[in-house]
Protein backbone atom coordinates (compact mmCIF):
# COMPACT_ATOMS: atom_id res chain seq x y z
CA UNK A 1 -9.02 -2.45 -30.37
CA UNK A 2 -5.61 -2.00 -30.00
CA UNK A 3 -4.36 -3.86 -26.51
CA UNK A 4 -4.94 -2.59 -23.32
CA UNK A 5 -4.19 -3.36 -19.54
CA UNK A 6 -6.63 -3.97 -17.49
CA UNK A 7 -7.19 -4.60 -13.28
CA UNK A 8 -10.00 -7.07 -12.52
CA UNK A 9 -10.54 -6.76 -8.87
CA UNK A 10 -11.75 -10.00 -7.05
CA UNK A 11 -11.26 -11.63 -10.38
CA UNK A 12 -9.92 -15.04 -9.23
CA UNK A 13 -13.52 -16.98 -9.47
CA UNK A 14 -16.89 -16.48 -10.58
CA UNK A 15 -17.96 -13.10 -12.72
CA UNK A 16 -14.56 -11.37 -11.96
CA UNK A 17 -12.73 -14.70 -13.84
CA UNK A 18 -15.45 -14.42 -16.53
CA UNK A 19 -14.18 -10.85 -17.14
CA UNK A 20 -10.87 -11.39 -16.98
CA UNK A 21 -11.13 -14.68 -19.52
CA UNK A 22 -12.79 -12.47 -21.82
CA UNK A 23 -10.35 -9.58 -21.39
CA UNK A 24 -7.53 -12.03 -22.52
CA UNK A 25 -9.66 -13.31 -25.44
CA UNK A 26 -10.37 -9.82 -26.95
CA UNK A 27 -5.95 -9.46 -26.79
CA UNK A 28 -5.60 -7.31 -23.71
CA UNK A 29 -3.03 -7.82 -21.15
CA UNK A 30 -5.11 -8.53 -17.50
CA UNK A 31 -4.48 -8.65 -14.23
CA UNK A 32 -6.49 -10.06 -11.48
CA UNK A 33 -6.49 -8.82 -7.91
CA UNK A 34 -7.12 -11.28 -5.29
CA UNK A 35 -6.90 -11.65 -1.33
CA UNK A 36 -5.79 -15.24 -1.61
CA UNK A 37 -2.86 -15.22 -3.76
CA UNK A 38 -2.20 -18.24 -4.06
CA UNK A 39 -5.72 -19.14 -5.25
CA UNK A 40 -5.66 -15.80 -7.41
CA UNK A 41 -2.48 -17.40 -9.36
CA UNK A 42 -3.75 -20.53 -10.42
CA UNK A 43 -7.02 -19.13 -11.60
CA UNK A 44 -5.19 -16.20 -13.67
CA UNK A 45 -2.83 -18.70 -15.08
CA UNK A 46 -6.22 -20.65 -16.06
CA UNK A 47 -7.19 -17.97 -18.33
CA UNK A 48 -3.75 -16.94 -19.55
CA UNK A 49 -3.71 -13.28 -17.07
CA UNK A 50 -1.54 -12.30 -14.43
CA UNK A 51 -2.68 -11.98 -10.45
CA UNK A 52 -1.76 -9.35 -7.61
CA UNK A 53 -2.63 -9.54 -3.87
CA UNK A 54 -5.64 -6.89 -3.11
CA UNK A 55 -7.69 -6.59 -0.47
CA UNK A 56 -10.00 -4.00 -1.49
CA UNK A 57 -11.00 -3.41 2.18
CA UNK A 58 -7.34 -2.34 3.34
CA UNK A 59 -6.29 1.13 1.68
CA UNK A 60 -2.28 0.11 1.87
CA UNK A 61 -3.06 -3.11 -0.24
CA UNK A 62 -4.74 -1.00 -2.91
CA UNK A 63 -1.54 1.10 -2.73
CA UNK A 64 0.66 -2.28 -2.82
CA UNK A 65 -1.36 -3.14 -5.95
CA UNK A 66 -1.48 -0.23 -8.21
CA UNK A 67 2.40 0.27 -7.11
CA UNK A 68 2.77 -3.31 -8.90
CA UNK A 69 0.39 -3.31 -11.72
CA UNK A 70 1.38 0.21 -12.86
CA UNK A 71 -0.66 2.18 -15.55
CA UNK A 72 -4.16 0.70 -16.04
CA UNK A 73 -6.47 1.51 -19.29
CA UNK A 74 -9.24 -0.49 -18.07
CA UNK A 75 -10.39 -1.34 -14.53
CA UNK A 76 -13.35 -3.04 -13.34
CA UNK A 77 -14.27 -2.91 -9.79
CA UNK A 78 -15.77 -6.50 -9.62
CA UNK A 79 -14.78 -7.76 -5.69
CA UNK A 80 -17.82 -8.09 -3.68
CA UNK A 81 -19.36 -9.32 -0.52
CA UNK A 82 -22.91 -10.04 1.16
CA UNK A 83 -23.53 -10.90 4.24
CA UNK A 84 -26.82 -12.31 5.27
CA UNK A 85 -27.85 -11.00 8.83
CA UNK A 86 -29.36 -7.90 9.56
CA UNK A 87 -28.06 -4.39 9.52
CA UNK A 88 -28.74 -3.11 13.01
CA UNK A 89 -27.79 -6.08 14.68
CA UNK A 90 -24.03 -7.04 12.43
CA UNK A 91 -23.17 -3.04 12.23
CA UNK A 92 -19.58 -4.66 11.34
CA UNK A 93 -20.52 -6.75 8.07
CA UNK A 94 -22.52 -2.89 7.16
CA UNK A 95 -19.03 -1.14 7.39
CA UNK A 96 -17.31 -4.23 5.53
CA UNK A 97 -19.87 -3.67 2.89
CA UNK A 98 -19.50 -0.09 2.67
CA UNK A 99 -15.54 -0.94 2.60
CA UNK A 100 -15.51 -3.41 -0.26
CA UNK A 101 -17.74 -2.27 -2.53
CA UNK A 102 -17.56 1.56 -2.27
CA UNK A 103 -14.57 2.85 -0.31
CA UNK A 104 -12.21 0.19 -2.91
CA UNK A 105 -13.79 1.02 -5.51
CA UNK A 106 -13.41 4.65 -4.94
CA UNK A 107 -9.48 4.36 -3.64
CA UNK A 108 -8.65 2.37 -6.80
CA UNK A 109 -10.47 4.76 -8.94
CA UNK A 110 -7.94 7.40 -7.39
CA UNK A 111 -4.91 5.86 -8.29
CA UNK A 112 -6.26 4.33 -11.53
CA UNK A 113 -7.69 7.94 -13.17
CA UNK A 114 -4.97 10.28 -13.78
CA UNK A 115 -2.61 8.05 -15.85
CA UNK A 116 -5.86 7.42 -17.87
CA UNK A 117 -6.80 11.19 -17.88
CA UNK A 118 -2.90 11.47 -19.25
CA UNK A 119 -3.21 9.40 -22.16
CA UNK A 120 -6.50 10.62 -23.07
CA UNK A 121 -8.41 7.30 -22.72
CA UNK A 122 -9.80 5.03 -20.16
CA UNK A 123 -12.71 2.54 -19.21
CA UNK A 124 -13.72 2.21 -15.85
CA UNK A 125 -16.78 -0.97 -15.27
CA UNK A 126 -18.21 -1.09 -11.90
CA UNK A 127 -19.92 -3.79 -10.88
CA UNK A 128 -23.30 -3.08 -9.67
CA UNK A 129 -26.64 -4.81 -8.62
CA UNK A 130 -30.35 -4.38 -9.39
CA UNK A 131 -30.63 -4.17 -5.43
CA UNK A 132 -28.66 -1.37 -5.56
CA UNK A 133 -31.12 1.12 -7.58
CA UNK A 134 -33.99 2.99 -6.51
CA UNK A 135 -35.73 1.49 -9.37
CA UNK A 136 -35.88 -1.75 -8.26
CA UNK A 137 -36.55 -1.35 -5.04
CA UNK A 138 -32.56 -1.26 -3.23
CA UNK A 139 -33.30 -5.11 -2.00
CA UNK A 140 -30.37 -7.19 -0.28
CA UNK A 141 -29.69 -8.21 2.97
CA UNK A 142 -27.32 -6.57 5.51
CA UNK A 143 -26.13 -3.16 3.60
CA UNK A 144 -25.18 -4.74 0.19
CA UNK A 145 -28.03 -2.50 -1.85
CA UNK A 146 -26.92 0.24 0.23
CA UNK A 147 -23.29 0.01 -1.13
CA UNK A 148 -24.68 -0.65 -4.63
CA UNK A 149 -26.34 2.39 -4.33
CA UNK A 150 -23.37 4.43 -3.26
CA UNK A 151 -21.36 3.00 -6.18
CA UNK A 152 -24.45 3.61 -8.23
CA UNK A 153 -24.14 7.48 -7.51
CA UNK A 154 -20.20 7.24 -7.48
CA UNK A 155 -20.13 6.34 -11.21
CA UNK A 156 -22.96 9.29 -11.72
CA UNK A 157 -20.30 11.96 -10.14
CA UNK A 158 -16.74 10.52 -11.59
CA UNK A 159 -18.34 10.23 -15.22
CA UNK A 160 -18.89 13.98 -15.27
CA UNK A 161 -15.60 14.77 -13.52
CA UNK A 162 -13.53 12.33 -15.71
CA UNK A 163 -15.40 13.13 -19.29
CA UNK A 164 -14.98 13.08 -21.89
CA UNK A 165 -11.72 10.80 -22.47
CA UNK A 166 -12.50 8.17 -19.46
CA UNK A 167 -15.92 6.30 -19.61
CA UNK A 168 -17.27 4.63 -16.09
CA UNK A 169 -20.22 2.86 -15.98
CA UNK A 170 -22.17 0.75 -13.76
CA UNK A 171 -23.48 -2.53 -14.62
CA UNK A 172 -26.06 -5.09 -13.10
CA UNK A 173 -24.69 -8.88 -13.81
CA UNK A 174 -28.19 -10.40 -13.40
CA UNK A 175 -28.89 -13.64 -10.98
CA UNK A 176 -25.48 -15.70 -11.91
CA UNK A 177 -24.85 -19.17 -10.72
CA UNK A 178 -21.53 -17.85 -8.58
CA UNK A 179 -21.14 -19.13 -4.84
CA UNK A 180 -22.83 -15.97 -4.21
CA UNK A 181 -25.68 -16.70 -6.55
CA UNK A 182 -26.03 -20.25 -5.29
CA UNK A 183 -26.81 -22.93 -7.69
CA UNK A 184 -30.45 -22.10 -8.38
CA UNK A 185 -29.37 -18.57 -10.18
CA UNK A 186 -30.68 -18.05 -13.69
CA UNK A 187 -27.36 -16.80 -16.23
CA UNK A 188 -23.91 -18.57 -16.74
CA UNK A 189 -21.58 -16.72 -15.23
CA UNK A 190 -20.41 -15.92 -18.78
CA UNK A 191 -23.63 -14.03 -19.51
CA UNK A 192 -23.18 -12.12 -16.61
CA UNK A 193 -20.10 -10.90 -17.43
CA UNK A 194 -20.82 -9.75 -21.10
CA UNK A 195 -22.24 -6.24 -20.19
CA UNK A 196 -18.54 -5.65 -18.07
CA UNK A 197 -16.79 -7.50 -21.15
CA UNK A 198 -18.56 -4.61 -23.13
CA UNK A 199 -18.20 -1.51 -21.35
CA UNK A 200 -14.87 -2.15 -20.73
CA UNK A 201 -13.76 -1.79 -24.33
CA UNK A 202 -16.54 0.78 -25.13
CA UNK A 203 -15.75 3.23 -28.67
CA UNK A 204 -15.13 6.83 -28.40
CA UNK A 205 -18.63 7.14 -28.84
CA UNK A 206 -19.79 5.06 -26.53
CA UNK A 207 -22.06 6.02 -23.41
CA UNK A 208 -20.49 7.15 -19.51
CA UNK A 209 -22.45 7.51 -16.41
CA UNK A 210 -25.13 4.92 -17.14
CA UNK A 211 -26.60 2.11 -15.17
CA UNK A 212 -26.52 -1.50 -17.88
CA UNK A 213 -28.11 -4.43 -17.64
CA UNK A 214 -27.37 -6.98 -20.85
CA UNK A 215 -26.25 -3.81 -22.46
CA UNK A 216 -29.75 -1.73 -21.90
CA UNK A 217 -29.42 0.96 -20.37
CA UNK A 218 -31.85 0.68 -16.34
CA UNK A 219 -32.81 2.78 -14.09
CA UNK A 220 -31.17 3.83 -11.28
């Protein structure tokens, strides 16, 4: 594939790093977003990519960032939180949630979509959960499978709006041993990124508006 650039949001550790590694193996020009900069730098530098402050909660530092990076081909809406208390009683870490890992998402999307609609290609990867489908049974603490869920269905709508030139897809990573995960977890975080490393550099033919998990298709 002939080089690309690509945004890896909250890409300055764990499965976000993982992607963006692998983006610079496969020859495409990457740039990390990350809310400590400083931090964000020495990790892209690690991997041969390029870093950018973004705060996927704050709309201006989305704007700040796509005003830098430019043009994207490829973007992967990676940054996440999860907070452990419960819904009802941290309404705050809910809207954070909700903020992070639908409302970013969704605001980069925005920005990132018409240059790609433009040049009649683009890959969009969001990162996803198991405890964000229906089909597993939405699990998580706090609202994290809620906001799974709600980028779950957010892929569904912007495949069919942005078809058939730009592909998004969802994508569960599996239990990875990330500071998330915790130590215990199950898959390097290398195998958890493989199914992002894939859709993001996805054929002509390849498939939009699904749900993956190590590059099966799952249900929703």
């Amino acid at each position: 594939m002939k080089s690309k650039r690509a945004l890896v949001t909250g890409g300055n550790r764990g499965i976000g790093l993982a992607i963006a590694h692998g983006l610079v193996e496969a020859g495409h020009d990457v740039v990390v977003g990350s809310r400590d900069l400083k931090a964000g730098e020495k990790a892209a530098r690690e991997v041969g990519a390029q870093c950018v402050e973004l705060d996927v909660s704050d709309a201006g530092s989305i704007s700040r960032c796509m005003e830098d990076v430019g043009d994207v081909d490829i973007l992967v809406n990676n940054a996440g939180v999860c907070f452990r208390e419960t819904i009802l009683e941290h309404p705050d870490d809910f809207i954070t949630n909700i903020d992070v890992m639908l409302t970013g998402p969704f605001r980069l999307i925005c920005l990132a979509a018409p240059s790609m609609r433009k040049k009649g290609w683009g890959r969009i990867v969001n990162v996803s959960s198991g405890w964000g489908s229906f089909g597993e049974g939405l699990g998580g603490p706090n609202g994290y499978g809620v906001a799974k869920a709600g980028l779950n269905a957010l892929t569904v709508s912007l495949s069919r709006e942005l078809a058939p030139a730009v592909k998004v897809n969802a994508m569960c990573p599996g239990w990875v041993r990330t500071r998330m995960g915790g130590n215990d977890a199950t898959r390097s975080v290398e195998e958890g990124a493989d199914t992002a490393l894939w859709l993001a550099q996805l054929k002509d033919n390849g498939p939009t508006g699904g749900f993956f998990r190590d590059r099966k298709k799952i249900s929703w």
